[in-house]
PDB file of N, CA and C in Angstrom:
ATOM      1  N   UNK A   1      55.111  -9.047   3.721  1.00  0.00           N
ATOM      2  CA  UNK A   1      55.981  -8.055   4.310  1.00  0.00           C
ATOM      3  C   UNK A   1      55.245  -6.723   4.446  1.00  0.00           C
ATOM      4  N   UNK A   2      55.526  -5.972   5.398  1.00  0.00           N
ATOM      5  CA  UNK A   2      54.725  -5.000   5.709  1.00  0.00           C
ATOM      6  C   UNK A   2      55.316  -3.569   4.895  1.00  0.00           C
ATOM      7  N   UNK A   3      57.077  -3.724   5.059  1.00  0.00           N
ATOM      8  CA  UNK A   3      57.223  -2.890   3.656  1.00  0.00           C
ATOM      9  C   UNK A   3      58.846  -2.435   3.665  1.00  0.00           C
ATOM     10  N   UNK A   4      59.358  -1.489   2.871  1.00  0.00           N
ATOM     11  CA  UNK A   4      60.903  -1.459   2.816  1.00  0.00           C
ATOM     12  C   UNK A   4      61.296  -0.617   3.636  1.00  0.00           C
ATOM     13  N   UNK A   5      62.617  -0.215   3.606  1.00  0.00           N
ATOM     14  CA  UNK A   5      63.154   0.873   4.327  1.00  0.00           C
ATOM     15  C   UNK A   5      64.248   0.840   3.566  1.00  0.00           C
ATOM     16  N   UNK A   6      64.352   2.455   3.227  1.00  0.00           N
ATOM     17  CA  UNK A   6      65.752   2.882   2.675  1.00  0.00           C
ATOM     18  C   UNK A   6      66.079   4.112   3.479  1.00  0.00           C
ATOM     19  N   UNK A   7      67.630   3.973   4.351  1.00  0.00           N
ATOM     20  CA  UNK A   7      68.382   4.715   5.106  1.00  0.00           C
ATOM     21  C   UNK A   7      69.207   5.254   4.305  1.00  0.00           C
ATOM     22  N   UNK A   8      69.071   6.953   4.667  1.00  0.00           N
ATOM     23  CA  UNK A   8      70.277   7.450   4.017  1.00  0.00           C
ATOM     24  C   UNK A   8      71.036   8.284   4.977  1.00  0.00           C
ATOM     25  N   UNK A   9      72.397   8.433   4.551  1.00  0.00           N
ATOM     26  CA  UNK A   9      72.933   8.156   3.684  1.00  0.00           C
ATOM     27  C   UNK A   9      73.751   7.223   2.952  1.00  0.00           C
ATOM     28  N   UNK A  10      73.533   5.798   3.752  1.00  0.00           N
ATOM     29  CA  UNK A  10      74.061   5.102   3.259  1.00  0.00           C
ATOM     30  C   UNK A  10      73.220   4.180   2.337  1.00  0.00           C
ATOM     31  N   UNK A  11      72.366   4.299   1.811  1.00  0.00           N
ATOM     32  CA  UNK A  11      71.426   3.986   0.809  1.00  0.00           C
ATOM     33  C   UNK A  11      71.345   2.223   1.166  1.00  0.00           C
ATOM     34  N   UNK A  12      71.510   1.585   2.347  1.00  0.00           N
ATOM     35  CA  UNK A  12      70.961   0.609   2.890  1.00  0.00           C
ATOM     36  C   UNK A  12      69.298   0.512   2.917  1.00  0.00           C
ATOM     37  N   UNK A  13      68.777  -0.590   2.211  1.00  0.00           N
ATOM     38  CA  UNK A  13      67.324  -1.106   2.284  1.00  0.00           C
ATOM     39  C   UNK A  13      67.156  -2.218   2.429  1.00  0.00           C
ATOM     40  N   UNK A  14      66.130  -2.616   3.667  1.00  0.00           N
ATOM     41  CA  UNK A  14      65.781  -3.834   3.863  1.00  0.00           C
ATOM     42  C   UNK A  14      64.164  -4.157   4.096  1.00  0.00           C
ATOM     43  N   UNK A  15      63.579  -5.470   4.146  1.00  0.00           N
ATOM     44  CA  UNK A  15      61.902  -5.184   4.336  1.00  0.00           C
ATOM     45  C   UNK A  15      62.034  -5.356   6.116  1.00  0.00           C
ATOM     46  N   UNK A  16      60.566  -4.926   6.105  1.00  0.00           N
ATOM     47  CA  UNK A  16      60.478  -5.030   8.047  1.00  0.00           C
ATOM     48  C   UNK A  16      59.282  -5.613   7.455  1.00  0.00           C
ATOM     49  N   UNK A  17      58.815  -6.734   8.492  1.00  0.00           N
ATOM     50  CA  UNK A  17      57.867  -7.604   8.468  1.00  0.00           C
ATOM     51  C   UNK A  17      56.377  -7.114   9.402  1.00  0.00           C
ATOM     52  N   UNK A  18      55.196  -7.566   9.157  1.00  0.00           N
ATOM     53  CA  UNK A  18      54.009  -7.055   9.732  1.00  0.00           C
ATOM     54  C   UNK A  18      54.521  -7.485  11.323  1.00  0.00           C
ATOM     55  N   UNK A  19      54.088  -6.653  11.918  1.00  0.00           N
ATOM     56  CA  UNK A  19      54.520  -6.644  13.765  1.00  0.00           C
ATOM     57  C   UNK A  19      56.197  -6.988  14.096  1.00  0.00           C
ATOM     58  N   UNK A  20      56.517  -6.235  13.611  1.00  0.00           N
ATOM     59  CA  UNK A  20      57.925  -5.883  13.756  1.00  0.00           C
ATOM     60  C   UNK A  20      58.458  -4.359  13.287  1.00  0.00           C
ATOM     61  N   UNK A  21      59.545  -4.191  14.588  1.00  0.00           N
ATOM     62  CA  UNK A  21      60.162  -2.752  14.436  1.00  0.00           C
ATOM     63  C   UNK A  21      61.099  -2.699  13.677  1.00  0.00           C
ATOM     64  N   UNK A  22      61.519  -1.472  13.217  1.00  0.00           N
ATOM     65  CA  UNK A  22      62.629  -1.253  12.669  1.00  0.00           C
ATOM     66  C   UNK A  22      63.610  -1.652  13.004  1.00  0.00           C
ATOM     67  N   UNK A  23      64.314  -2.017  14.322  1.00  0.00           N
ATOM     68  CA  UNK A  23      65.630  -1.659  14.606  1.00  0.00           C
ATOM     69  C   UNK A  23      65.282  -3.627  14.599  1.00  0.00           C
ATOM     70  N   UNK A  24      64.600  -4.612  15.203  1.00  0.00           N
ATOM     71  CA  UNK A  24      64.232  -5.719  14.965  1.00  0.00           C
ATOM     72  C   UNK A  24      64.660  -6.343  13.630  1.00  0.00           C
ATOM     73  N   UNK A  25      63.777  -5.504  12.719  1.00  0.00           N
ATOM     74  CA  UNK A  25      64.576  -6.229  11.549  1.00  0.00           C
ATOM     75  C   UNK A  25      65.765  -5.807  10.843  1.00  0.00           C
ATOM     76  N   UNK A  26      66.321  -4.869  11.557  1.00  0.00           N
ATOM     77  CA  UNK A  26      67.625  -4.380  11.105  1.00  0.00           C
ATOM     78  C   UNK A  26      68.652  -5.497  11.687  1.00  0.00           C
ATOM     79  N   UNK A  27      68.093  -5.919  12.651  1.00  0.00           N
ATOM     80  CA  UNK A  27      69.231  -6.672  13.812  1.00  0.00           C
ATOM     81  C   UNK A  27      69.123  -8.100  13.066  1.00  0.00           C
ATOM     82  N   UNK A  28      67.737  -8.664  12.546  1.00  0.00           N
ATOM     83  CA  UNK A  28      67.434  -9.963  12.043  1.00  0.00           C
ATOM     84  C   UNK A  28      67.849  -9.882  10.673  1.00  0.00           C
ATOM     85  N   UNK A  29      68.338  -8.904  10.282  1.00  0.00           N
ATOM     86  CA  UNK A  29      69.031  -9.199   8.940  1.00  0.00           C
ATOM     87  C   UNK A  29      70.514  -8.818   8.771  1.00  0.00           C
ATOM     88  N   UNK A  30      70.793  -8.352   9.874  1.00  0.00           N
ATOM     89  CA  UNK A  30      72.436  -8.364  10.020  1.00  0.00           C
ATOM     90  C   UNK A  30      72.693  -7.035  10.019  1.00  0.00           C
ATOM     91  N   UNK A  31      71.895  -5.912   9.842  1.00  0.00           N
ATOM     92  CA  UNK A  31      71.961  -4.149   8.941  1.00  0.00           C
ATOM     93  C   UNK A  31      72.789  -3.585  10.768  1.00  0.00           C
ATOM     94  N   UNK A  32      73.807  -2.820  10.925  1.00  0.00           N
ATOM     95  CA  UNK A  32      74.200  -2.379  12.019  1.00  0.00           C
ATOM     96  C   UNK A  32      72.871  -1.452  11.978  1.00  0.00           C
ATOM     97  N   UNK A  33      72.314  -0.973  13.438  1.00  0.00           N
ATOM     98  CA  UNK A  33      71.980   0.018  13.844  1.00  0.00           C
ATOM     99  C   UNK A  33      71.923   0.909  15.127  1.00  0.00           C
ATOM    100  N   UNK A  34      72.893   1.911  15.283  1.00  0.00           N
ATOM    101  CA  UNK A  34      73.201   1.993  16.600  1.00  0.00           C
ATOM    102  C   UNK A  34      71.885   2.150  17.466  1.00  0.00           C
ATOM    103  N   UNK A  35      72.755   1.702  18.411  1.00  0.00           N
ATOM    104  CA  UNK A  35      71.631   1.376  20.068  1.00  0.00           C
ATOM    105  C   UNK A  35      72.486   0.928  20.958  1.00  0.00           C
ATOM    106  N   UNK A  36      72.147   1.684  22.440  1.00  0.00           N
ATOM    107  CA  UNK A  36      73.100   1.618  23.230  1.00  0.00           C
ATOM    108  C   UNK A  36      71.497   0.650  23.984  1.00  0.00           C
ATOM    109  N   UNK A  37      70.949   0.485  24.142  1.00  0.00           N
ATOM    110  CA  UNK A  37      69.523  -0.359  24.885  1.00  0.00           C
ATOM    111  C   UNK A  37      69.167  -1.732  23.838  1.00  0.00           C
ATOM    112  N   UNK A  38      69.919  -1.765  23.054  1.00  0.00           N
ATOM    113  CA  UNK A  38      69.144  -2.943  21.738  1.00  0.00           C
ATOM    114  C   UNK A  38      68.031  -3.153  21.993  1.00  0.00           C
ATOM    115  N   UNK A  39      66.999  -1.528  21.502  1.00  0.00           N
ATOM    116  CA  UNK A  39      65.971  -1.595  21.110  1.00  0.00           C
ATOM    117  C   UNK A  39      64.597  -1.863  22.876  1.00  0.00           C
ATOM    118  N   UNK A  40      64.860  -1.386  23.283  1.00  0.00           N
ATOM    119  CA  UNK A  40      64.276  -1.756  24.317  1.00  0.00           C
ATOM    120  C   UNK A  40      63.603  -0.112  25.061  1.00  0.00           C
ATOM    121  N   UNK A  41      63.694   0.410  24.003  1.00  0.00           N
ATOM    122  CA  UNK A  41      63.612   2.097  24.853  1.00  0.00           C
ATOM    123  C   UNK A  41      63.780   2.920  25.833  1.00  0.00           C
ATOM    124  N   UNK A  42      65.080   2.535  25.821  1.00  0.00           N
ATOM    125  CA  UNK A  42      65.455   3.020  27.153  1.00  0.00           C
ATOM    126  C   UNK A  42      66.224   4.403  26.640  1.00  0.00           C
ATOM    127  N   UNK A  43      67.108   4.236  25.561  1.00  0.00           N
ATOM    128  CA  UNK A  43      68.385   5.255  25.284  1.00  0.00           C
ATOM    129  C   UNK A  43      67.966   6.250  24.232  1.00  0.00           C
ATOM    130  N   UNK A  44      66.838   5.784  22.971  1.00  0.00           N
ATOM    131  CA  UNK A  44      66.790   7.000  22.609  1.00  0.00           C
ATOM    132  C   UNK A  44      67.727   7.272  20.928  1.00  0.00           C
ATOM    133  N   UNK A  45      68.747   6.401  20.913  1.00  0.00           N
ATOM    134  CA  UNK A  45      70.467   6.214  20.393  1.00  0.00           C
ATOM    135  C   UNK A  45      69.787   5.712  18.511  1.00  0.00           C
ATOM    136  N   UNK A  46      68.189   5.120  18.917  1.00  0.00           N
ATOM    137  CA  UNK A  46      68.407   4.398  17.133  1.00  0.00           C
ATOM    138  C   UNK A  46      67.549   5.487  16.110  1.00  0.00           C
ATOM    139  N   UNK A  47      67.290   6.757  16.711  1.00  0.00           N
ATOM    140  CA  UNK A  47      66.305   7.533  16.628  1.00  0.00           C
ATOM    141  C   UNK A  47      66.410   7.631  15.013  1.00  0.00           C
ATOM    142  N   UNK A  48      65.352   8.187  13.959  1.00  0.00           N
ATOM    143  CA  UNK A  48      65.783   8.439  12.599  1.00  0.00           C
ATOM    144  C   UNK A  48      64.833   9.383  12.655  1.00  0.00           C
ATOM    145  N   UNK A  49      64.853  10.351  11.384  1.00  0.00           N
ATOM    146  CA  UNK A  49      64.622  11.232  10.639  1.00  0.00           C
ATOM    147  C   UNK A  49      63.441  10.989   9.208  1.00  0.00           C
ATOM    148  N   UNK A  50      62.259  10.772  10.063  1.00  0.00           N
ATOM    149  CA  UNK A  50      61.599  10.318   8.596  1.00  0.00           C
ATOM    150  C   UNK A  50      61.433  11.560   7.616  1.00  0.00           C
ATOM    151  N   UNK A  51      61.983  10.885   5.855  1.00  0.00           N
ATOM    152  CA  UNK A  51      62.310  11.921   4.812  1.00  0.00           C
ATOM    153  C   UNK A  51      61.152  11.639   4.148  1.00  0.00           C
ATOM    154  N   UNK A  52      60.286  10.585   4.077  1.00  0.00           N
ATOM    155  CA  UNK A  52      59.109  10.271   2.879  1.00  0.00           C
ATOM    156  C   UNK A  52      58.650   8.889   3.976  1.00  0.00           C
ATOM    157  N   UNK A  53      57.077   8.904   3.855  1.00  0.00           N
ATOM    158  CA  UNK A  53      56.297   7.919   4.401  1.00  0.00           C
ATOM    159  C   UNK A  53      55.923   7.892   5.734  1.00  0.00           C
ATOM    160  N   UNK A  54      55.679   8.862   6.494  1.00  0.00           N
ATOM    161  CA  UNK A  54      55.391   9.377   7.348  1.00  0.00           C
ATOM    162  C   UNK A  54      54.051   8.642   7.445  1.00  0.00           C
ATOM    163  N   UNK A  55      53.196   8.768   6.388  1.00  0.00           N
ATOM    164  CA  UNK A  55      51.643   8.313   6.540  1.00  0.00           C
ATOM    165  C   UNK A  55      52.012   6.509   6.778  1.00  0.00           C
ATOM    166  N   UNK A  56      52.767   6.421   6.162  1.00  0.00           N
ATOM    167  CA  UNK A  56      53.050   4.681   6.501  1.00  0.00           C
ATOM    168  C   UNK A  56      53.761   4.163   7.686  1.00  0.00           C
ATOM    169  N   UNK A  57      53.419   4.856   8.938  1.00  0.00           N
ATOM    170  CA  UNK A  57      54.233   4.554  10.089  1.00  0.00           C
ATOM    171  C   UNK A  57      53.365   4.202  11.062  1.00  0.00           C
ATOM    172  N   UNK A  58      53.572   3.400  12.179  1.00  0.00           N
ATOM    173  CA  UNK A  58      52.262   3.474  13.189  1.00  0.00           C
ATOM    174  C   UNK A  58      51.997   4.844  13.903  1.00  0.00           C
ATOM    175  N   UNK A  59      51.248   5.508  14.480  1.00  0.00           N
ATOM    176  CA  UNK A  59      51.429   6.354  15.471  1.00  0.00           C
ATOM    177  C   UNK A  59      52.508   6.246  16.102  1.00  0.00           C
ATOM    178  N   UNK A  60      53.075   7.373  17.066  1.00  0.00           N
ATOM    179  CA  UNK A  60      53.929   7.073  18.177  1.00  0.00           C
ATOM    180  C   UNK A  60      53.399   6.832  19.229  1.00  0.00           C
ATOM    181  N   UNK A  61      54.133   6.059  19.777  1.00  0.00           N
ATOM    182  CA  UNK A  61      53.033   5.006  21.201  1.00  0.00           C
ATOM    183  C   UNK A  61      53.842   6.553  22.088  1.00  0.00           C
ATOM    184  N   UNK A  62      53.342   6.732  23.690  1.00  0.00           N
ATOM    185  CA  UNK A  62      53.502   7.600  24.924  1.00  0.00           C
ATOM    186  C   UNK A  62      54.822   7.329  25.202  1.00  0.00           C
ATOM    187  N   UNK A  63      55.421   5.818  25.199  1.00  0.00           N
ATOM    188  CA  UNK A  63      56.785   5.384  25.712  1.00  0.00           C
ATOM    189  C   UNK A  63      57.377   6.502  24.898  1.00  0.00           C
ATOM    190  N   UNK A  64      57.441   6.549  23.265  1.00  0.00           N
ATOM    191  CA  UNK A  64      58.211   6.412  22.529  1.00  0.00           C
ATOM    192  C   UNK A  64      58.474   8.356  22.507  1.00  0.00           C
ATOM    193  N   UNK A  65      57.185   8.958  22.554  1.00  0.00           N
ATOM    194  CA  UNK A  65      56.998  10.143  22.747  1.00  0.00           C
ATOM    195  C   UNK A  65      57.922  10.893  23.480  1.00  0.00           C
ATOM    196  N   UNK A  66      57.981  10.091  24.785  1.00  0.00           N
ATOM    197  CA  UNK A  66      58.644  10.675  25.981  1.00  0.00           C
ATOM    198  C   UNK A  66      60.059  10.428  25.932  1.00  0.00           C
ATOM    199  N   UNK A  67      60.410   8.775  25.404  1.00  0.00           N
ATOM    200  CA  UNK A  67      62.058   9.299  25.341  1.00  0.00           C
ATOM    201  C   UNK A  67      62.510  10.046  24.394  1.00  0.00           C
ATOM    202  N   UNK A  68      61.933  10.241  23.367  1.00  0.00           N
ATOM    203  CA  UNK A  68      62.098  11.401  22.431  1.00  0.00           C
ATOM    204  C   UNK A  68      62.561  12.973  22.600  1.00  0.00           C
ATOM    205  N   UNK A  69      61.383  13.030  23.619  1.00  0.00           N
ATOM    206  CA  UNK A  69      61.218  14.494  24.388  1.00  0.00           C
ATOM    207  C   UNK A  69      62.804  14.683  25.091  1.00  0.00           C
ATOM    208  N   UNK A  70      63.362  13.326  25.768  1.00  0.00           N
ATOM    209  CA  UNK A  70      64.361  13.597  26.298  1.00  0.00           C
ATOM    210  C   UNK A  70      65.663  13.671  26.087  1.00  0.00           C
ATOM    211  N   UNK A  71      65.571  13.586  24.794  1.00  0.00           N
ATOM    212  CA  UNK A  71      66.704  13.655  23.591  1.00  0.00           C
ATOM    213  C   UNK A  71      67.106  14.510  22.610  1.00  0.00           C
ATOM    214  N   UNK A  72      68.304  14.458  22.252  1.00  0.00           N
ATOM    215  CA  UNK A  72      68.846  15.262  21.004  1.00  0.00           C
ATOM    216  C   UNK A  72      67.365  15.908  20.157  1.00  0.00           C
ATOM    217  N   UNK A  73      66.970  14.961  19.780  1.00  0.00           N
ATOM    218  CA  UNK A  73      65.669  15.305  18.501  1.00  0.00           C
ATOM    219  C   UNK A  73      64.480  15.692  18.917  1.00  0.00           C
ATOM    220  N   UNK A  74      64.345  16.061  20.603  1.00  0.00           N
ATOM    221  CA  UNK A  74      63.403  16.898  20.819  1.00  0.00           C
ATOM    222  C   UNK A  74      62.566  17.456  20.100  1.00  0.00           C
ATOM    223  N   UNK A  75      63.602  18.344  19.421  1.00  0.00           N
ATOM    224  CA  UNK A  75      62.590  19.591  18.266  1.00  0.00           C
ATOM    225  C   UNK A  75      62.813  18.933  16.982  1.00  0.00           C
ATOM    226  N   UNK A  76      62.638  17.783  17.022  1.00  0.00           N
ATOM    227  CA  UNK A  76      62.695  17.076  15.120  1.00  0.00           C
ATOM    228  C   UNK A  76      61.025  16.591  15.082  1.00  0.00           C
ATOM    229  N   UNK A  77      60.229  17.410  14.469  1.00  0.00           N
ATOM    230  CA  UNK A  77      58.912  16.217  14.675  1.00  0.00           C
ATOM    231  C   UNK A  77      58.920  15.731  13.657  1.00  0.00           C
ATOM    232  N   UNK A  78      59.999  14.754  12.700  1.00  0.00           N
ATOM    233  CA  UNK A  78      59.869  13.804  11.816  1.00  0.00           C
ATOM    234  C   UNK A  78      60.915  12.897  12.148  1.00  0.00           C
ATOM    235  N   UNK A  79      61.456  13.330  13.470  1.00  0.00           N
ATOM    236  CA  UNK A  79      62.311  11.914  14.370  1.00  0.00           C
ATOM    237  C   UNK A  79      61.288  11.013  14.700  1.00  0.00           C
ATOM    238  N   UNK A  80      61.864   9.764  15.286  1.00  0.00           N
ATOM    239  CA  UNK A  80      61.230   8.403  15.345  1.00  0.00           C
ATOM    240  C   UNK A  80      62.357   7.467  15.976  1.00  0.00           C
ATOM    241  N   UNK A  81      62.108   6.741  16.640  1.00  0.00           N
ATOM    242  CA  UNK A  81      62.949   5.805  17.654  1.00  0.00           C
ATOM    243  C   UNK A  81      62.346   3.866  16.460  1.00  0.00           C
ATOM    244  N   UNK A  82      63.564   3.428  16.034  1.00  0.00           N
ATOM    245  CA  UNK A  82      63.892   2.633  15.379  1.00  0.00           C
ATOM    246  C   UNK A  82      63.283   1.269  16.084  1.00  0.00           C
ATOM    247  N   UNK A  83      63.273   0.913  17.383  1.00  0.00           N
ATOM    248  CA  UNK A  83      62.821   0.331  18.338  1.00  0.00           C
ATOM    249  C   UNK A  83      61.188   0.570  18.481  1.00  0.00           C
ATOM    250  N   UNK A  84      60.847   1.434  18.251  1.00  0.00           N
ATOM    251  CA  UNK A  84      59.326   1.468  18.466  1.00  0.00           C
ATOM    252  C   UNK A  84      58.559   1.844  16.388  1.00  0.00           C
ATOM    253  N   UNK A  85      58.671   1.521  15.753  1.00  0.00           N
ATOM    254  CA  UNK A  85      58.113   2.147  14.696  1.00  0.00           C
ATOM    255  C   UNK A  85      58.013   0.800  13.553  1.00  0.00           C
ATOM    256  N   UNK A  86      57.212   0.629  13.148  1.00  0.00           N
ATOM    257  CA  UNK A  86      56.281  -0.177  12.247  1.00  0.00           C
ATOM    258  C   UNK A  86      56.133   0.259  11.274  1.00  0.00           C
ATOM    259  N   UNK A  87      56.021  -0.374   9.951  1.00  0.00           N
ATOM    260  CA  UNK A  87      56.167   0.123   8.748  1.00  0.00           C
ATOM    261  C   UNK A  87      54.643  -0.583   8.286  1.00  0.00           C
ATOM    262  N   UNK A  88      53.804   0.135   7.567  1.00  0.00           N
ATOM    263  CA  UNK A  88      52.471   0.099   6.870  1.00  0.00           C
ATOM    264  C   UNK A  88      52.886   0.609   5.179  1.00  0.00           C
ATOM    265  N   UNK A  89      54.118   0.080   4.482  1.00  0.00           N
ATOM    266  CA  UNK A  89      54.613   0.635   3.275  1.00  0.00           C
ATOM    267  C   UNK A  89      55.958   1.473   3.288  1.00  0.00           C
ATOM    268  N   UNK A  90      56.265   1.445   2.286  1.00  0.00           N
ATOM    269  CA  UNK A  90      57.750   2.056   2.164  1.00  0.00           C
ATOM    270  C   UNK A  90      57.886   3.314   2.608  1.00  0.00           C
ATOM    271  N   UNK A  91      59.090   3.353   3.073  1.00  0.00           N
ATOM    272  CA  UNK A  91      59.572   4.382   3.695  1.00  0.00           C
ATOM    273  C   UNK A  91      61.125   4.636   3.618  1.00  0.00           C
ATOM    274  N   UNK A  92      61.431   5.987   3.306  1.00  0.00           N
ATOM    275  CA  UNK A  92      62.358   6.945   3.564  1.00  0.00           C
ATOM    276  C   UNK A  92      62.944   7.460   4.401  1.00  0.00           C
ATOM    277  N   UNK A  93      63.930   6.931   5.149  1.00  0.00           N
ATOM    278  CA  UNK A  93      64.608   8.144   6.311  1.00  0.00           C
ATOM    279  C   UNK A  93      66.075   7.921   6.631  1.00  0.00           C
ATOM    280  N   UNK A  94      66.857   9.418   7.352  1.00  0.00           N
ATOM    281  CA  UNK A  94      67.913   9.893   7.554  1.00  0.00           C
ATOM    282  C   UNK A  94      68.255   8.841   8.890  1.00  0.00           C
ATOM    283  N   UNK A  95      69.557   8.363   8.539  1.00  0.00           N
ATOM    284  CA  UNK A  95      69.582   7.781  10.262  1.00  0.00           C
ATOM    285  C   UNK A  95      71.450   7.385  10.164  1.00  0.00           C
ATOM    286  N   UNK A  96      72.344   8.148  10.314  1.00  0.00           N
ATOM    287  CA  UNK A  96      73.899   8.104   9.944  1.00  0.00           C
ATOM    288  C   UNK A  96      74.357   7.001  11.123  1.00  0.00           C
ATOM    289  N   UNK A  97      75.056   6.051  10.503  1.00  0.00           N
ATOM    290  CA  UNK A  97      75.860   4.821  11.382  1.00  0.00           C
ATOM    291  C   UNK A  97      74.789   3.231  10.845  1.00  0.00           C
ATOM    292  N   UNK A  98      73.888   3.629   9.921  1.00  0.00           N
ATOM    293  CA  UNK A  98      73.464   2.403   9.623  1.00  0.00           C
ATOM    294  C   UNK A  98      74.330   1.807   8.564  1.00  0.00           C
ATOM    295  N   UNK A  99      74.439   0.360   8.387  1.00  0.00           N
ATOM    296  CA  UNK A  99      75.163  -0.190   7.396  1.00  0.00           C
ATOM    297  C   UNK A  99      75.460  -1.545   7.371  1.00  0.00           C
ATOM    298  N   UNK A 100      75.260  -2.240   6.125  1.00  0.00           N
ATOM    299  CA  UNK A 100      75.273  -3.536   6.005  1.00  0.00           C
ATOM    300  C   UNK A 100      76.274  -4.214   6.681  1.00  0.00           C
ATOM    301  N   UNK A 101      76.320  -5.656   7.319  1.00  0.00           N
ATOM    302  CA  UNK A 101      77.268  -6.573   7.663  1.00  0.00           C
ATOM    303  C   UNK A 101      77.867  -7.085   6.351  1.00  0.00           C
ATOM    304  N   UNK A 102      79.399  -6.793   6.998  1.00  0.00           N
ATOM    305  CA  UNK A 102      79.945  -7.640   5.420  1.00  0.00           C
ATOM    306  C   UNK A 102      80.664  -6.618   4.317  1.00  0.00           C
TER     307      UNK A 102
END
């Protein structure tokens, strides 16, 4: 496994697997995460707030950059689109409407 994720505030954690996104294994393990595109980068909608592990993230690819730019979190540079982001170790972040099935 490539590594955990704990969302707050609902203190939901799950692992994301090597070559897989966040919002991917949120969806493959049942975890709600809003998205109006399921993950396809179009909307922008699964964006999070990284709080700790920043160094454990891939770069941001140009796609991911730009719908960023065109969104709410513009001026967040520790936002991140759930759909594009890879985990290299545990990680920390803000992302409200996530939450277990069940």
């Amino acid at each position: 496994m490539a590594g955990r994720i704990r969302v707050l505030p609902s203190g939901v954690t799950f692992h994301v697997a090597d070559d897989e996104s966040v919002f991917a294994a949120a969806t493959r393990q049942g975890v709600r995460w809003p998205s109006v595109c399921q993950g396809d980068c179009e909307c922008g909608v699964c964006y999070m707030v990284v709080e700790d592990g920043a160094d454990r993230l891939n770069p941001r690819s140009r796609q991911e950059a730009d719908r960023l730019a065109l969104g709410l979190k513009a001026n967040e540079p520790r936002a991140r689109l759930a759909c594009r982001t890879h985990l290299h170790g545990d990680v920390t972040v803000t992302r409200r409407g996530v939450r277990a099935h069940g």
